[in-house]
N, C-alpha and C. Protein backbone atom coordinates (compact mmCIF):
# COMPACT_ATOMS: atom_id res chain seq x y z
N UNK A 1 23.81 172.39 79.49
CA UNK A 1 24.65 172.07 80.64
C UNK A 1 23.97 170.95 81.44
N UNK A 2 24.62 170.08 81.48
CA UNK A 2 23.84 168.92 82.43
C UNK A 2 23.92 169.24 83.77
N UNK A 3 23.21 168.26 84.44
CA UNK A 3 22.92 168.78 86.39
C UNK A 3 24.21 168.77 86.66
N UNK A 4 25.21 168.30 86.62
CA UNK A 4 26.58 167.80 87.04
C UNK A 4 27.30 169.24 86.81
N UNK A 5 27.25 169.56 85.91
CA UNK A 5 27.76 170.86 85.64
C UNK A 5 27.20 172.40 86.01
N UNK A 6 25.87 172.20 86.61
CA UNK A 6 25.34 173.50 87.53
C UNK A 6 25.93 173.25 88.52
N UNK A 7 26.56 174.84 89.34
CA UNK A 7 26.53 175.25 90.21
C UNK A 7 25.30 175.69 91.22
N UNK A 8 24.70 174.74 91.52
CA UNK A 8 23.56 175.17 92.21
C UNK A 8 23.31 174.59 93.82
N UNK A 9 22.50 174.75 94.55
CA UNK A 9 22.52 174.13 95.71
C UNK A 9 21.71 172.58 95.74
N UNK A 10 21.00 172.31 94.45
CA UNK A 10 20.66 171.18 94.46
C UNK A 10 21.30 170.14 93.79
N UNK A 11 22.58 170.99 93.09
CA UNK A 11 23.82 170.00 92.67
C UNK A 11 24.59 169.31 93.67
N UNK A 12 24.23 170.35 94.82
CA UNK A 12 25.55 170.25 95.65
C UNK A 12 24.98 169.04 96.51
N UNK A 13 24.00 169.05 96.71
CA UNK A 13 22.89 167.91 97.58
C UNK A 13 22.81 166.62 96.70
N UNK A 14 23.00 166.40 95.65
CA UNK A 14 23.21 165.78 94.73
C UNK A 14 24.34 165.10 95.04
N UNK A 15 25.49 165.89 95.16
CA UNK A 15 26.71 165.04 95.77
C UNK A 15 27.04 164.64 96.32
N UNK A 16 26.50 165.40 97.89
CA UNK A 16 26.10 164.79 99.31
C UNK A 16 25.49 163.87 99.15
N UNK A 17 24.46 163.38 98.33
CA UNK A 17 23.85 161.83 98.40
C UNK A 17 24.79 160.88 97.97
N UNK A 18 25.60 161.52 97.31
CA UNK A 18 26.52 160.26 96.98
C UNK A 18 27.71 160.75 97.82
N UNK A 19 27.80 160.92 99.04
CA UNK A 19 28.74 161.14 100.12
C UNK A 19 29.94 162.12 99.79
N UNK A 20 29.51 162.64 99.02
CA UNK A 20 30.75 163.92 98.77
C UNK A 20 30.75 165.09 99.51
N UNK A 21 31.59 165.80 99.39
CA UNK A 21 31.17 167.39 99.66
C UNK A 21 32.13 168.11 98.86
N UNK A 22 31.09 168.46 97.98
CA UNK A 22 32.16 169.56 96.90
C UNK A 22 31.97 170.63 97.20
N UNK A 23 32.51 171.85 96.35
CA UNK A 23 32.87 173.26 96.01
C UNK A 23 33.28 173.42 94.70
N UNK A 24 32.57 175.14 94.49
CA UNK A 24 33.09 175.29 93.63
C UNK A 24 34.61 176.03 93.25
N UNK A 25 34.87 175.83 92.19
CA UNK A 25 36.47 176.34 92.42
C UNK A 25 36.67 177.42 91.43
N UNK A 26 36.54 178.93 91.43
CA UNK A 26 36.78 179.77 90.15
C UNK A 26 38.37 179.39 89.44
N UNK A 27 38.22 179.53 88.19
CA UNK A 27 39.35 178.82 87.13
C UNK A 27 39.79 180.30 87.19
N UNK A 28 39.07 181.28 87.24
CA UNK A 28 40.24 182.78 87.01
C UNK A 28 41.09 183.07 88.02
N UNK A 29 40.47 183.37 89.11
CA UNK A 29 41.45 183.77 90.40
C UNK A 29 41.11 182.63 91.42
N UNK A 30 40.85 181.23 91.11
CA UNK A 30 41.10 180.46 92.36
C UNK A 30 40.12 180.62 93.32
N UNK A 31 39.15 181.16 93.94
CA UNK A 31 38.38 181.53 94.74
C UNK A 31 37.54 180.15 94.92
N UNK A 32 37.44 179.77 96.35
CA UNK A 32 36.45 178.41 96.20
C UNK A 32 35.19 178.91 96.87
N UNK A 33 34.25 178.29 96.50
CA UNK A 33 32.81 178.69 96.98
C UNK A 33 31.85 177.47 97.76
N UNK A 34 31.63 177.67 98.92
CA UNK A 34 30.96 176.38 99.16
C UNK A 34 29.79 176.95 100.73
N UNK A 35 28.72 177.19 100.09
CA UNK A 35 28.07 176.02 99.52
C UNK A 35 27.92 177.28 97.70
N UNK A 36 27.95 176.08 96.57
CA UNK A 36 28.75 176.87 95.69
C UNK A 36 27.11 177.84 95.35
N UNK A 37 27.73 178.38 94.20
CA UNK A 37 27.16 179.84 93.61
C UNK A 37 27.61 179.43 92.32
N UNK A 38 26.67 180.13 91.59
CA UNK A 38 26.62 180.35 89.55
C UNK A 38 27.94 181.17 88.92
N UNK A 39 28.19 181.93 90.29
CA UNK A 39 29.42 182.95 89.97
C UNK A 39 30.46 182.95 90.92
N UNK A 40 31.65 183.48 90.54
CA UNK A 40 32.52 183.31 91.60
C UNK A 40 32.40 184.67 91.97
N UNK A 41 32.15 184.91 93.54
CA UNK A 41 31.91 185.85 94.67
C UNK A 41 32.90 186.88 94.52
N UNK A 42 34.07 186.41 94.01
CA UNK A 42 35.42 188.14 94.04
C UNK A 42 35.01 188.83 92.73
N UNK A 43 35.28 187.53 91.87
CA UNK A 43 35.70 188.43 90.33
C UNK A 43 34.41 188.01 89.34
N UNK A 44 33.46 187.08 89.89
CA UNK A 44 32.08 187.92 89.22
C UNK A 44 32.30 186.76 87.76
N UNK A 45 33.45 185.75 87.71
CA UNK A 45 33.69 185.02 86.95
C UNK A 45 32.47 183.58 86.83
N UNK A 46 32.31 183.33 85.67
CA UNK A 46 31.64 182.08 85.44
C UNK A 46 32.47 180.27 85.42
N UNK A 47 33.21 181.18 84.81
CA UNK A 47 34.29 179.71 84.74
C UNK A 47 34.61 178.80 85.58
N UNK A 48 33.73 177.99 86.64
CA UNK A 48 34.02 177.30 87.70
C UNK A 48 33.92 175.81 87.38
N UNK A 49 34.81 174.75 88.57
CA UNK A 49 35.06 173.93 88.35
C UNK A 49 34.42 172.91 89.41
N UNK A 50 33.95 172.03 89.75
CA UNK A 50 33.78 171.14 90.80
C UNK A 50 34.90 170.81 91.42
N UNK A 51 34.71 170.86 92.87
CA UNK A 51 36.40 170.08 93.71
C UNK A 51 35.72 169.34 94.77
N UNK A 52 36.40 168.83 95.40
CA UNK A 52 35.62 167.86 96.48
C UNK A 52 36.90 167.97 97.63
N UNK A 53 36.32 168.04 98.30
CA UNK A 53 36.77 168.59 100.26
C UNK A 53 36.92 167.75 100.60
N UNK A 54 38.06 167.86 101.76
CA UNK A 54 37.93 166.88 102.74
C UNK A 54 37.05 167.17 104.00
N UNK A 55 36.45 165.78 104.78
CA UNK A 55 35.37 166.38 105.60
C UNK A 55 35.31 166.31 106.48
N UNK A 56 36.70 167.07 107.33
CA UNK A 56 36.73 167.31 108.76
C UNK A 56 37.34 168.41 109.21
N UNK A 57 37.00 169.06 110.42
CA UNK A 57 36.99 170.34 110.75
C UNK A 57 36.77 170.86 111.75
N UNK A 58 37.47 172.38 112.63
CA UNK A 58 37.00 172.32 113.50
C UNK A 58 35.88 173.42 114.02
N UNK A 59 35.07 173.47 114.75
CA UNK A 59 33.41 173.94 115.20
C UNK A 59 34.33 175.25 115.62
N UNK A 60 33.78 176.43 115.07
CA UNK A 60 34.19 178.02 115.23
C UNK A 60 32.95 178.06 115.99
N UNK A 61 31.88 177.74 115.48
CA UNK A 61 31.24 178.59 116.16
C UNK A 61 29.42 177.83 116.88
N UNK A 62 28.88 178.06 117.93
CA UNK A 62 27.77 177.14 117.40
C UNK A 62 26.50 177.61 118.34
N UNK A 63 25.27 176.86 118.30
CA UNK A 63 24.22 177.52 119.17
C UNK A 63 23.13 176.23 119.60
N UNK A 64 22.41 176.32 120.65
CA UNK A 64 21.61 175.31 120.73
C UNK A 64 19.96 175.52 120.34
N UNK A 65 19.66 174.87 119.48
CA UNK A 65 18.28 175.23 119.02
C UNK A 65 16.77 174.33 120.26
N UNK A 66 16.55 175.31 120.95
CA UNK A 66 15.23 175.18 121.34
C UNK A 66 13.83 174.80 120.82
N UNK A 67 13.63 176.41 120.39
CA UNK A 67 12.44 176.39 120.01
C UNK A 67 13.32 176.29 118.30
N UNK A 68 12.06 175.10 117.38
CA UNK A 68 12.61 174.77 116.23
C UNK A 68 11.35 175.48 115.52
N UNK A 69 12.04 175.35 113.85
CA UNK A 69 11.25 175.60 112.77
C UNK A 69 10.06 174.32 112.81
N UNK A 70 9.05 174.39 112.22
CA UNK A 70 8.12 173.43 112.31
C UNK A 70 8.52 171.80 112.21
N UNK A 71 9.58 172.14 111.16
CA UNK A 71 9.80 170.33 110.01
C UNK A 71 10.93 170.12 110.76
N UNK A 72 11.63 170.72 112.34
CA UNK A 72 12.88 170.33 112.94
C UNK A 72 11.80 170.02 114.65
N UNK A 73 11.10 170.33 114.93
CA UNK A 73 10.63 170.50 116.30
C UNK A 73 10.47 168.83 116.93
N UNK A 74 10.45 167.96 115.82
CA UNK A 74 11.07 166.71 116.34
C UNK A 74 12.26 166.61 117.14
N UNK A 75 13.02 167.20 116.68
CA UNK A 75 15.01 166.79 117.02
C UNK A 75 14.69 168.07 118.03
N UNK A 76 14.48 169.14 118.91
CA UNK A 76 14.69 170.13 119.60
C UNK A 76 14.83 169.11 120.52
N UNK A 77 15.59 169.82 121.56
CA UNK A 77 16.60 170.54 120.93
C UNK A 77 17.79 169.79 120.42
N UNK A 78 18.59 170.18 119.61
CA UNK A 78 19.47 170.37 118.65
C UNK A 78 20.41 171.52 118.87
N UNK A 79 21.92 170.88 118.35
CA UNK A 79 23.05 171.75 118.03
C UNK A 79 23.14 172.18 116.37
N UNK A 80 23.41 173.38 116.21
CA UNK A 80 23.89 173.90 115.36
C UNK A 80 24.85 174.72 115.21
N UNK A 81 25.64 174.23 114.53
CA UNK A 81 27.80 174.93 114.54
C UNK A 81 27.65 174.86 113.16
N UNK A 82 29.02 176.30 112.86
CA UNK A 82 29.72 176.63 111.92
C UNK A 82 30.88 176.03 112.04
N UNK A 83 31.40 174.85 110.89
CA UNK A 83 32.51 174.44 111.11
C UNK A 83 33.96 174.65 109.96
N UNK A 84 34.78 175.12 110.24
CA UNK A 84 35.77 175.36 109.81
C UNK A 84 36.81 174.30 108.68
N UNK A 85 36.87 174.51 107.90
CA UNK A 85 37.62 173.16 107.01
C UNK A 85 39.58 173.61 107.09
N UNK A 86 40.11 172.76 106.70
CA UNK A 86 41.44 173.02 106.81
C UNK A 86 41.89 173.92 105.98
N UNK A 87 41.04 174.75 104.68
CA UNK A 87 41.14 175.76 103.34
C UNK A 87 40.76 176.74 104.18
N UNK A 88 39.74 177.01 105.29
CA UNK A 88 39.16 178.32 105.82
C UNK A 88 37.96 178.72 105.40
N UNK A 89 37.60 177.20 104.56
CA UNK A 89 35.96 176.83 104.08
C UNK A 89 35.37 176.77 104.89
N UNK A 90 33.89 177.63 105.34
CA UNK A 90 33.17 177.41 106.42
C UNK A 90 31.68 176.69 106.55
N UNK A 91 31.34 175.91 106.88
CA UNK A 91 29.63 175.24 106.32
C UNK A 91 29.56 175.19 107.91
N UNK A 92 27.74 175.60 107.30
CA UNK A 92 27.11 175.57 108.63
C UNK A 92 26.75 174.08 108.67
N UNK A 93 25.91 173.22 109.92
CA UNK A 93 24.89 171.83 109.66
C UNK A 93 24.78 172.00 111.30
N UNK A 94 23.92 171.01 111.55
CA UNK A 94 23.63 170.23 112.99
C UNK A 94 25.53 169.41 113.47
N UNK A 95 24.58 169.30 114.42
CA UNK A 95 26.09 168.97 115.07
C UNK A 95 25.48 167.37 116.12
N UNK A 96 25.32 166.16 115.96
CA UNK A 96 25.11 165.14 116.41
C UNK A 96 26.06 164.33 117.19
N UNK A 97 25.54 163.15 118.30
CA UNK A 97 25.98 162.04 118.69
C UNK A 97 27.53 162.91 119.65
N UNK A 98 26.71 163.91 119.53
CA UNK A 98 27.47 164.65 121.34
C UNK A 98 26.82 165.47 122.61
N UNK A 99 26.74 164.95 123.75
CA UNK A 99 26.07 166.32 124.58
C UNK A 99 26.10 167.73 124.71
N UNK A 100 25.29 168.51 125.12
CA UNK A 100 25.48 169.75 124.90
C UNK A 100 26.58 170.26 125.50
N UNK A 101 26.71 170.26 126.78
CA UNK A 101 27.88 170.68 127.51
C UNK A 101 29.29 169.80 127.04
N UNK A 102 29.15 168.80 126.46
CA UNK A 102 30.62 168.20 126.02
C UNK A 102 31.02 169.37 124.65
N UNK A 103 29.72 170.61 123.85
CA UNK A 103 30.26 170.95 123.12
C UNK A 103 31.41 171.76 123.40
N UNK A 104 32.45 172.38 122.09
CA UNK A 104 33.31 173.27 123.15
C UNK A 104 33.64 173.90 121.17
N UNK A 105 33.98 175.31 121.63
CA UNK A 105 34.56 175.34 120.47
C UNK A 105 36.11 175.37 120.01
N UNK A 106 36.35 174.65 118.90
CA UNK A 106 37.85 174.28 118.30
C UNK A 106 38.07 172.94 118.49
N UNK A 107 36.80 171.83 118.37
CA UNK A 107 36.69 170.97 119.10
C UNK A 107 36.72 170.35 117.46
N UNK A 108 37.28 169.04 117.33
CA UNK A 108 37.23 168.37 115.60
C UNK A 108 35.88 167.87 115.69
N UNK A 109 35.77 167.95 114.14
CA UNK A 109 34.40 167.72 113.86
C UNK A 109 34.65 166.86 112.47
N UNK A 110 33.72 165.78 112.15
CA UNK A 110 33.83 165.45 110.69
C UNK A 110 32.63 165.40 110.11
N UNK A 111 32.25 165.27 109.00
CA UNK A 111 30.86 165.62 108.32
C UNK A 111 30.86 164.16 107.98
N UNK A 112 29.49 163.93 108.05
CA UNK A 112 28.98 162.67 107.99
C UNK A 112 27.38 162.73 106.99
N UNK A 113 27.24 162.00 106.49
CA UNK A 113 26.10 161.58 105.33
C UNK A 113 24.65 161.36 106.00
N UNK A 114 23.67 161.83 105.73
CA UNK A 114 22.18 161.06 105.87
C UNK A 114 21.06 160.79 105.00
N UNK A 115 20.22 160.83 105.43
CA UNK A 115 19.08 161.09 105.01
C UNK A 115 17.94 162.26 105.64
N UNK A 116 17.03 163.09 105.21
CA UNK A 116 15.78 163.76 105.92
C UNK A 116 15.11 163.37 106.39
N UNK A 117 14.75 163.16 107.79
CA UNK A 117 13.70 162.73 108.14
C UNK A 117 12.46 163.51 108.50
N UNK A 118 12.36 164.68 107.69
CA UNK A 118 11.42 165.38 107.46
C UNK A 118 10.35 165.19 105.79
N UNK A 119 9.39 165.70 106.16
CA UNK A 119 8.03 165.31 104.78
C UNK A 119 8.09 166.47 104.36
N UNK A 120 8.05 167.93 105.14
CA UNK A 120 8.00 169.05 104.78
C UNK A 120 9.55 169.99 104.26
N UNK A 121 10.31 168.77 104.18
CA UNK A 121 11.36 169.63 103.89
C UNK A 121 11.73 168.89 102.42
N UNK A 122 12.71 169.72 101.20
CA UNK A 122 13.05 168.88 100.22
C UNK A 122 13.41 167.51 100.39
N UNK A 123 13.56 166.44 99.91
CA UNK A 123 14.02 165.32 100.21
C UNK A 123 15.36 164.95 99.53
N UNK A 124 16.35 166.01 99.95
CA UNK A 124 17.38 166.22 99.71
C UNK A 124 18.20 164.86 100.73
N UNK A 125 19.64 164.45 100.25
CA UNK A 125 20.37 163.80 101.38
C UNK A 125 20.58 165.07 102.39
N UNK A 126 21.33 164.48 103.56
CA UNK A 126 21.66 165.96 104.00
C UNK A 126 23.13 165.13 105.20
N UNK A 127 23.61 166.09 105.29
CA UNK A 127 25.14 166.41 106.07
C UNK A 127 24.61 166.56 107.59
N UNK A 128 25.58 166.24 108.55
CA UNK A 128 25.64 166.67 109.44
C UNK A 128 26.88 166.29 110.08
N UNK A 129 27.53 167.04 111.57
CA UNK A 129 28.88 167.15 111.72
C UNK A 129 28.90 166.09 113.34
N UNK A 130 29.86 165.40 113.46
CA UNK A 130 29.85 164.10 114.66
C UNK A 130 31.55 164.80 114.84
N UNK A 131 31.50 164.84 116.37
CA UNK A 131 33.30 164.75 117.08
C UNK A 131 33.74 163.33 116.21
N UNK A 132 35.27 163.73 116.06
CA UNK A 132 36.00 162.98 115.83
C UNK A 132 36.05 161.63 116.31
């Protein structure tokens, strides 16, 4: 099976570098998975497919990070929201290039592309979510 064809989380970062955001999609009962999994979560099926999302959405839910993990204590504080896709797909990320009190929730959000600017973290691309 080539990388393209794992379901894994470093596939999925894989795609994000090239500005995507996929899911996986079970071929038995339809079930999408994101951020994906080897199996599909209802029916325990293997048979999954790659799909690619659209990447805007709105913030259900979110929190302000203070005190950070070591490889984030640069950016503290920082927002972090759960954001909602138009399927009822939910991904967590940072939430950028808004003030804290302008956050609100049900507020649009779109996912946007980067890079890590961490040494201690994989040197994965990575996502994060900007207001509309």
């Amino acid at each position: 099976m080539s990388d393209e064809q794992q379901f894994t989380i470093s596939t999925f970062y894989n795609f994000v570098n090239e500005k995507r955001l996929m899911a996986a999609k079970c071929s038995a009962c339809g079930n999408v998975i994101l951020p994906p999994k080897p199996m599909c979560t209802q029916c325990l099926s293997t048979d999954l497919n790659w799909i690619e999302l659209e990447c805007s959405g709105k913030l259900v839910s979110y929190t302000v990070i203070h005190v950070a993990p070591e490889q984030f204590q640069s950016l503290a504080p920082y927002i972090v929201g759960i954001v909602e896709f138009k399927n009822g797909l939910r991904l967590p990320g940072m939430i950028n290039d808004v003030h804290f009190e302008d956050v609100k929730i049900g507020m649009d959000l779109k996912l946007c592309f980067g890079t890590s600017t961490s040494s201690q973290w994989p040197s994965w691309s990575r996502y994060f979510f900007r207001p509309v």
